[in-house]
Protein backbone atom coordinates (compact mmCIF):
# COMPACT_ATOMS: atom_id res chain seq x y z
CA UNK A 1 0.00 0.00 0.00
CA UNK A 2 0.78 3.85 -0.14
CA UNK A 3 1.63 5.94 2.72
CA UNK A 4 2.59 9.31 3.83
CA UNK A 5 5.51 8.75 6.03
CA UNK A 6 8.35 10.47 7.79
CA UNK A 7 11.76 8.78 7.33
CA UNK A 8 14.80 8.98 9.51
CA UNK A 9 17.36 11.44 8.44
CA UNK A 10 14.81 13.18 6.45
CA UNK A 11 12.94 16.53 7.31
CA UNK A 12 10.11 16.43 4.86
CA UNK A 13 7.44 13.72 4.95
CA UNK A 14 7.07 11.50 1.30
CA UNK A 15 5.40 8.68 -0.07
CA UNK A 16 6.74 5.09 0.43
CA UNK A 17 5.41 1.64 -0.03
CA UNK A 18 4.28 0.03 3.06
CA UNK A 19 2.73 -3.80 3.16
CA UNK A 20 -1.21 -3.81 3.95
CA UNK A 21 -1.50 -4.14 7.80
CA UNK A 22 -2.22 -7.61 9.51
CA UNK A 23 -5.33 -7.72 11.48
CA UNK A 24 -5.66 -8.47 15.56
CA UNK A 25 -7.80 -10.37 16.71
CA UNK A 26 -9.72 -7.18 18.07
CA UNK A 27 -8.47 -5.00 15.51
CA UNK A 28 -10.13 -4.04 11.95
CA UNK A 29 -8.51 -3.38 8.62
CA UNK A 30 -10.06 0.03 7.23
CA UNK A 31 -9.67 0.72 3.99
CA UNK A 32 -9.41 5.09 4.49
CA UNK A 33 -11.35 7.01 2.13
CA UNK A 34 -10.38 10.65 3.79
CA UNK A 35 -8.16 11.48 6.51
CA UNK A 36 -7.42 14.79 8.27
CA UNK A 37 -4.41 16.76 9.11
CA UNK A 38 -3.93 18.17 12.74
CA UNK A 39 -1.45 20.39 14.21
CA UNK A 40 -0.49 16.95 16.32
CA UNK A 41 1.14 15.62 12.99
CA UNK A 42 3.21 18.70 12.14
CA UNK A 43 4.39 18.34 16.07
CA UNK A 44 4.96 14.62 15.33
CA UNK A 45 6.92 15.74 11.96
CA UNK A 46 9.01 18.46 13.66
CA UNK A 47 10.15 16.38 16.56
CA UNK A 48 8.09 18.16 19.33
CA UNK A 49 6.78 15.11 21.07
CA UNK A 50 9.67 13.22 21.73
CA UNK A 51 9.13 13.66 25.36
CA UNK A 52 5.90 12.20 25.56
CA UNK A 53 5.90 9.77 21.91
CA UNK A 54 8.69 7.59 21.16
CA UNK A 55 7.61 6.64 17.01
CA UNK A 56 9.99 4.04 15.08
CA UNK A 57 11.43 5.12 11.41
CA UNK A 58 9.35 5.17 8.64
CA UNK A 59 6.23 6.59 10.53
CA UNK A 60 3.51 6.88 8.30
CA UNK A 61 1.96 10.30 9.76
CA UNK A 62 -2.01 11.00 10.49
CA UNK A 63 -4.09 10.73 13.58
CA UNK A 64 -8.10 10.58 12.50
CA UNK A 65 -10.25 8.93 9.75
CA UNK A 66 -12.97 7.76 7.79
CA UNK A 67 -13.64 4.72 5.74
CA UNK A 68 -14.94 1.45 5.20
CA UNK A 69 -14.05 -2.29 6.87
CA UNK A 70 -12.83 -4.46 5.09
CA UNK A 71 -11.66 -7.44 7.28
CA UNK A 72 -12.51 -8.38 10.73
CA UNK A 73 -10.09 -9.97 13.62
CA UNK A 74 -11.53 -13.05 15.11
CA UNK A 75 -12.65 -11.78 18.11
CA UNK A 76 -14.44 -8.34 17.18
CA UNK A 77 -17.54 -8.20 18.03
CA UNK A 78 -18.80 -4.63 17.53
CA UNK A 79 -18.95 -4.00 13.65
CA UNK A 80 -18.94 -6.02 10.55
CA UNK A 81 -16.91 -5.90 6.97
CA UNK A 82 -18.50 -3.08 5.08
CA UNK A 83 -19.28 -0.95 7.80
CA UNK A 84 -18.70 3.16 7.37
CA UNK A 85 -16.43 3.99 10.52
CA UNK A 86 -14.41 6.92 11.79
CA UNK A 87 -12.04 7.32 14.10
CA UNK A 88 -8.73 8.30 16.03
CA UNK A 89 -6.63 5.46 16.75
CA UNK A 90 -4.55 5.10 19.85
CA UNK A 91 -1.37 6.68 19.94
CA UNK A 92 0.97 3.36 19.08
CA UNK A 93 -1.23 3.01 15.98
CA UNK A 94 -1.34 5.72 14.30
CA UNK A 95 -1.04 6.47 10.30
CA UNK A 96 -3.91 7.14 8.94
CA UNK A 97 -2.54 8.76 5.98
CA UNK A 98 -2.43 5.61 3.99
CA UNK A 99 -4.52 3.37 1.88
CA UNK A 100 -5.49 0.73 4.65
CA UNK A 101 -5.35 1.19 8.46
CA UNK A 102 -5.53 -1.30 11.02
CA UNK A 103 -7.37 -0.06 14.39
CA UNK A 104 -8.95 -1.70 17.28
CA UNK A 105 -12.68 -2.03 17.32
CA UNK A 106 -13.01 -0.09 20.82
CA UNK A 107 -11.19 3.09 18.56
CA UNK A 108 -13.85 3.69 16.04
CA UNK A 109 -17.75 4.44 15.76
CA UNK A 110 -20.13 3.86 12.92
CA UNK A 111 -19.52 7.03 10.78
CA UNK A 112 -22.29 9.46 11.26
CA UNK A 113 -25.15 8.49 8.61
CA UNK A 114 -25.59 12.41 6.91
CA UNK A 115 -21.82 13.32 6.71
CA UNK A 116 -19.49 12.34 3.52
CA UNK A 117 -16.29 10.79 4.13
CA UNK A 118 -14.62 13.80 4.26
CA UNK A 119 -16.75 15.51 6.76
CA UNK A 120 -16.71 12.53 9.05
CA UNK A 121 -12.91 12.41 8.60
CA UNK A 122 -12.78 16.26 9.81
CA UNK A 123 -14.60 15.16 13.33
CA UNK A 124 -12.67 12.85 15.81
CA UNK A 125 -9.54 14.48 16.92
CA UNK A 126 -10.97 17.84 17.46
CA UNK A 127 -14.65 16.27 18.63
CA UNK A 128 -12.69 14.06 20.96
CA UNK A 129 -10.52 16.98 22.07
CA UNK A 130 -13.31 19.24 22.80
CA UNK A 131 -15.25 16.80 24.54
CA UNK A 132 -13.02 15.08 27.19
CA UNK A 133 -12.04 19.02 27.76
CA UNK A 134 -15.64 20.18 28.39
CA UNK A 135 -17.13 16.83 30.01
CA UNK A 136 -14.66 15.40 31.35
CA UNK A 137 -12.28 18.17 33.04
CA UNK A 138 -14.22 21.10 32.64
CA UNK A 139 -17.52 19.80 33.45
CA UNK A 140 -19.17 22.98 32.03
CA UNK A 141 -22.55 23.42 33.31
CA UNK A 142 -25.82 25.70 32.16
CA UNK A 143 -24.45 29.36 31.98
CA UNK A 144 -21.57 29.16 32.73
CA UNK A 145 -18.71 31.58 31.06
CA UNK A 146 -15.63 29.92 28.82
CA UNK A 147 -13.74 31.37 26.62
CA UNK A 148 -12.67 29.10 23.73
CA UNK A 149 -9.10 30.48 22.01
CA UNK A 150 -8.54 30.41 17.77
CA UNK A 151 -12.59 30.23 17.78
CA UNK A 152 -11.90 29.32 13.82
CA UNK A 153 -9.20 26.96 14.05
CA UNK A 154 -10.07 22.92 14.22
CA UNK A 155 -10.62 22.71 17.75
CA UNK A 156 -12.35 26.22 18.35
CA UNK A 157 -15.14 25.73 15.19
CA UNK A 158 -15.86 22.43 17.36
CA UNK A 159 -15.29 23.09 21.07
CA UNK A 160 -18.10 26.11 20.72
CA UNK A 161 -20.76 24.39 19.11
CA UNK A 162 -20.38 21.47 21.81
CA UNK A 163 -20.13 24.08 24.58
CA UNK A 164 -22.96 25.93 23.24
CA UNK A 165 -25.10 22.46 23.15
CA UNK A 166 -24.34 22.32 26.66
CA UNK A 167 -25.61 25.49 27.51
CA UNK A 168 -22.63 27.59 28.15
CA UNK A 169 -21.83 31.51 27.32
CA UNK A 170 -18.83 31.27 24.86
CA UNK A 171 -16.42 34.00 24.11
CA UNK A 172 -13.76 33.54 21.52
CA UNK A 173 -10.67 34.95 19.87
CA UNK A 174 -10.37 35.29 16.49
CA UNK A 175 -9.45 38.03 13.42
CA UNK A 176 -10.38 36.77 9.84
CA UNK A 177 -12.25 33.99 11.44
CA UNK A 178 -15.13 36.24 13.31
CA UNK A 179 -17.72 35.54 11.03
CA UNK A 180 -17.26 32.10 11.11
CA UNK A 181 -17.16 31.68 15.13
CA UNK A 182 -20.29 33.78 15.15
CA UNK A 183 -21.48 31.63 12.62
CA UNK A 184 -21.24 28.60 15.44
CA UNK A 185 -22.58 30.32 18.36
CA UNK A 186 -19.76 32.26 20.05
CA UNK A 187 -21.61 35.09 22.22
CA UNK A 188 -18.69 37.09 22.04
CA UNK A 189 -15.81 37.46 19.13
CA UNK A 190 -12.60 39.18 20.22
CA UNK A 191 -10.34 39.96 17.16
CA UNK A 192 -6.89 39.38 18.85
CA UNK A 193 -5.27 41.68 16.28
CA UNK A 194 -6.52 44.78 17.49
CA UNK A 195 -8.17 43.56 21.06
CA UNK A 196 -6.27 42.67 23.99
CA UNK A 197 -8.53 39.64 25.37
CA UNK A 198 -7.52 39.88 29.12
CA UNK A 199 -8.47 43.38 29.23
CA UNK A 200 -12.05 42.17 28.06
CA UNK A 201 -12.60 38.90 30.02
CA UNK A 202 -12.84 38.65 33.51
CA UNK A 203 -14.30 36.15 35.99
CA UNK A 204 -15.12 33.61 33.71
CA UNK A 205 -15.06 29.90 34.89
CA UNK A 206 -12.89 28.04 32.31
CA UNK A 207 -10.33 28.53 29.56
CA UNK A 208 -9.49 26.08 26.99
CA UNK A 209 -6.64 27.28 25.35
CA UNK A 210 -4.97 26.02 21.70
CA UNK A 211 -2.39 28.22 21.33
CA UNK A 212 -0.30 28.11 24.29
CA UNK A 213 2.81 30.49 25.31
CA UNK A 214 2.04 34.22 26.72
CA UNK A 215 -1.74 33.57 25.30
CA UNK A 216 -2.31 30.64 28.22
CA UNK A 217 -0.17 32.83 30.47
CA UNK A 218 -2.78 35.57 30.07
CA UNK A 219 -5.47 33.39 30.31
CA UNK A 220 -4.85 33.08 34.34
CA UNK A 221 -6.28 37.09 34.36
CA UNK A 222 -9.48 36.23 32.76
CA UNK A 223 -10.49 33.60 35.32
CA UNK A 224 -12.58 33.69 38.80
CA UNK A 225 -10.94 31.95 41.59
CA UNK A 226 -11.54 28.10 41.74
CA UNK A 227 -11.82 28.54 37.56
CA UNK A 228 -9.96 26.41 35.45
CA UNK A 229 -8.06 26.13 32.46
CA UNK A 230 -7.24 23.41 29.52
CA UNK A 231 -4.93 23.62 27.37
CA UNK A 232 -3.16 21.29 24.36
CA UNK A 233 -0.43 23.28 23.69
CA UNK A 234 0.84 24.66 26.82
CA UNK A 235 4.00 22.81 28.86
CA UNK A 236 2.74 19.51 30.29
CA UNK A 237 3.47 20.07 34.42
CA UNK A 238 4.64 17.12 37.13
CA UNK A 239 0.65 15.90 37.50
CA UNK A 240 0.07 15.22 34.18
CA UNK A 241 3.33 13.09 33.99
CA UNK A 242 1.99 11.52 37.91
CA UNK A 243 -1.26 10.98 35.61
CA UNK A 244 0.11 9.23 32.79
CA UNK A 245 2.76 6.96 34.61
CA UNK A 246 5.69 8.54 33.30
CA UNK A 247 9.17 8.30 34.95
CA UNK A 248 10.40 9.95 37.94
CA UNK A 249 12.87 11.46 35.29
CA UNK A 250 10.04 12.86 32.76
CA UNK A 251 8.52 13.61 35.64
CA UNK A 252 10.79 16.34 36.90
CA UNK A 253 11.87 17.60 33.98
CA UNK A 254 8.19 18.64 32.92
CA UNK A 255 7.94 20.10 36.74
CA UNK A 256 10.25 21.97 35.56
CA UNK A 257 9.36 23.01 32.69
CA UNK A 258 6.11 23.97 33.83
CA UNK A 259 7.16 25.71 36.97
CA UNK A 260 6.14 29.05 35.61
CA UNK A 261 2.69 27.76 34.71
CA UNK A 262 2.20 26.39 38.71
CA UNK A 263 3.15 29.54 39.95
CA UNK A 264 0.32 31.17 38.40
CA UNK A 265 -2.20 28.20 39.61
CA UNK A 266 -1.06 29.46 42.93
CA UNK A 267 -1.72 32.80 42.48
CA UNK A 268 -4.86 32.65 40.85
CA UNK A 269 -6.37 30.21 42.30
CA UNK A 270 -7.12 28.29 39.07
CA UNK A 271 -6.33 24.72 38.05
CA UNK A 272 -4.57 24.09 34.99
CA UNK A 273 -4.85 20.94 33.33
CA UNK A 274 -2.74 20.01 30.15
CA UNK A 275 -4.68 17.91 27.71
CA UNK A 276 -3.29 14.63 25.81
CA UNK A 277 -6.67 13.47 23.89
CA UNK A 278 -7.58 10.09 24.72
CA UNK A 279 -8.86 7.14 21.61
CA UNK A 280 -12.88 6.48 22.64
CA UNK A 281 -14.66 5.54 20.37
CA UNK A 282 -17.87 5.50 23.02
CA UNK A 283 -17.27 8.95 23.38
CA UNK A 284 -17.42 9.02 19.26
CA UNK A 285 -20.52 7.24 19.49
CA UNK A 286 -21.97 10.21 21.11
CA UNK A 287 -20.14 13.04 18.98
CA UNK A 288 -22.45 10.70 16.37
CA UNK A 289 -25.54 11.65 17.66
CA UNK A 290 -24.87 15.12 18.01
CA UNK A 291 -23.83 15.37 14.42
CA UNK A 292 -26.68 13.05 13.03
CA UNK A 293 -29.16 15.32 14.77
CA UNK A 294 -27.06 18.50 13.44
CA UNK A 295 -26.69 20.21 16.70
CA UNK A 296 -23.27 20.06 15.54
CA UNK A 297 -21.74 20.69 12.20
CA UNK A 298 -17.98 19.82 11.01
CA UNK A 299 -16.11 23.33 9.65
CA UNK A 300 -13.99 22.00 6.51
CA UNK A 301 -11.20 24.54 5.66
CA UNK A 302 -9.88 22.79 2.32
CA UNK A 303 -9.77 19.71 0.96
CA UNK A 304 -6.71 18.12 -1.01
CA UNK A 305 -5.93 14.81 -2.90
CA UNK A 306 -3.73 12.13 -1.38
CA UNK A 307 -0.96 13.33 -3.88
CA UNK A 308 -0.71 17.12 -2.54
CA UNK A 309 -0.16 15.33 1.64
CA UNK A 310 2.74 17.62 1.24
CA UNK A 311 1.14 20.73 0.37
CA UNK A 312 -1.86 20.52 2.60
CA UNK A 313 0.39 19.79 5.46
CA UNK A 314 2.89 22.92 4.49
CA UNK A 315 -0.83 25.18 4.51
CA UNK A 316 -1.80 23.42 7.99
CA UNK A 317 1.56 24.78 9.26
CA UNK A 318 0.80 27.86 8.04
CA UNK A 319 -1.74 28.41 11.02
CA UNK A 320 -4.15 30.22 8.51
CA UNK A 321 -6.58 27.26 8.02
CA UNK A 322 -9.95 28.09 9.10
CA UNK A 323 -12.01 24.45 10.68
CA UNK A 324 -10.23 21.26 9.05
CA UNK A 325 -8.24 20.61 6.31
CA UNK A 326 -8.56 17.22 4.50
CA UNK A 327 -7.08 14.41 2.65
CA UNK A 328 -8.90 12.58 0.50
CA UNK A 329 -7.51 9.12 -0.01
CA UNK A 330 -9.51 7.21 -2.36
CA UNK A 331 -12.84 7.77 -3.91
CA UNK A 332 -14.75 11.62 -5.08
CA UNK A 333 -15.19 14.35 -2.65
CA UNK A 334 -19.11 14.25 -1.06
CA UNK A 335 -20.00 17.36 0.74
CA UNK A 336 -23.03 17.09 1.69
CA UNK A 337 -25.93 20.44 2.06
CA UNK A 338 -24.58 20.74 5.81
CA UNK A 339 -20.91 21.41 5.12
CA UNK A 340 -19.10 24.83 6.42
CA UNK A 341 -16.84 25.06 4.25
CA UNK A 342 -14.46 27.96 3.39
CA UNK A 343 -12.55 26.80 0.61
């Protein structure tokens, strides 16, 4: 089969041949019709994760998916060959920026029955990302105040509808993107180019952040005592690494790392939590019904073919996408009525 992979000694991703996975017993073999690009895989690419992922040479790059089953291990129980799934597969299996995939059965969902390929491809990293971060740390309840950061990058176009859904006031940053976020809900647009955000947001009761740097460190002003913040690209601290079972050694060096970050906790008041998105596909069986009903909507940027990986990944890194960019792999484009799409 054909893959997108990185290769050792080599800075730019490229094509290579790669044998068609072998099946687990729980695992199924997914022939990928679309895939999406994240900014996890240009972090993979550039080295950034070392720390927490240790990848052999080739790695064939890509973290979410849609497509159709083609073969069954022996001991799956939950879907059948022929069967239109999505997914994000656990970290040790990624690559879904090939022809054939092989993922276990507990990864994926039935792909939402009113979205193409594409759009279903667009969903599970960012839907999984902006779930576990307002259900499962968060815990947002009925009006409460967040504010959601890059309101019309991948995360943000998703993260506000679901916080919206759940009845929250959302406030957002944004600059070329304003219309869009409004588009999904947000209550409030700040442009960040011409706005200062902490000077306009105070006592709210979360933060998730996407950007990281001086943005998450000025996050801490906008938020009431006992708030709390999320972020996925801030500096993982010593409780995530407690969390995740990493060494005593990984352990202090993100304590220190982060040491800047726990000094504001303390100040403020305000927990900080650094996000590493978990596979679920339970929890994708309820981003399904969400979608299927259209209380949520997937926000597709661009769309490439399999043979431009290396230009839609150079745009992605660009940080001028607006929702999801995607790969098609095999078969036509669909987009279907309900598509945001800003291509």
């Amino acid at each position: 089969m054909r893959a997108f992979a990185i290769e050792a000694y080599k800075k730019e991703p490229t094509f290579i041949e790669r044998p068609v996975p072998k099946v687990g017993n729980n695992e199924v073999l997914v022939k990928i019709h679309a895939a999406s690009i994240n900014p996890l895989d240009t972090k993979i690419r550039k080295g950034e994760l070392k720390l927490l992922l240790h990848y052999d040479m080739p790695l064939t790059l890509g973290n979410d998916f849609a497509g159709t089953i083609i073969e069954v291990g022996k001991d799956v129980t939950k879907f059948s060959v022929g069967d239109e799934v999505y997914g994000r597969p656990r970290s040790n299996k990624i690559g879904t920026f090939a022809e054939y995939l092989s993922v276990h059965e507990d990864d994926i969902a039935i792909k939402p029955k009113n979205l193409s390929f594409e759009e279903a491809a667009s969903i599970p990293l960012v839907g999984l990302t902006s779930y576990q971060a307002l259900y499962d740390i968060l815990k947002v309840k009925n009006n409460q105040k967040i504010l959601i950061h890059a309101g019309s990058g991948g995360v943000g176009t998703f993260a506000i509808q679901l916080a919206k859904e759940m009845g929250a006031y959302v406030a957002t940053t944004a600059s070329e993107g304003s219309n869009l976020a409004k588009s999904l809900g947000a209550d409030e647009v700040i442009n960040y180019k011409t706005e200062n955000f902490e000077d306009i947001i105070k006592n709210y009761d979360a933060v998730i952040d996407t950007i990281g740097g001086s943005t998450l460190e000025k996050s801490f002003l906008t938020i009431k005592k006992g708030g709390k913040i999320v972020s996925i690209s801030g500096t993982p601290n010593g409780r995530f690494a407690k969390e995740m079972g990493l060494g005593h050694f990984k352990k202090m060096l993100l304590s220190l790392a982060s040491a800047k970050l726990t000094s504001l906790e303390k100040k403020h008041d305000v927990e900080y939590t650094f996000l590493f998105m978990k596979h679920s596909g339970q929890q994708l069986q309820v981003l399904t019904e969400l979608l299927e009903s259209r209380k949520i909507k997937p926000t597709i940027d661009k769309i490439f073919t399999f043979e431009e990986a290396t230009k839609a990944m150079n745009y992605v890194e660009t940080g001028k996408s607006k929702g999801k960019v995607i790969l098609t792999i095999v078969g036509q484009q669909n987009n279907s009525k309900e598509l945001i799409t800003l291509a």
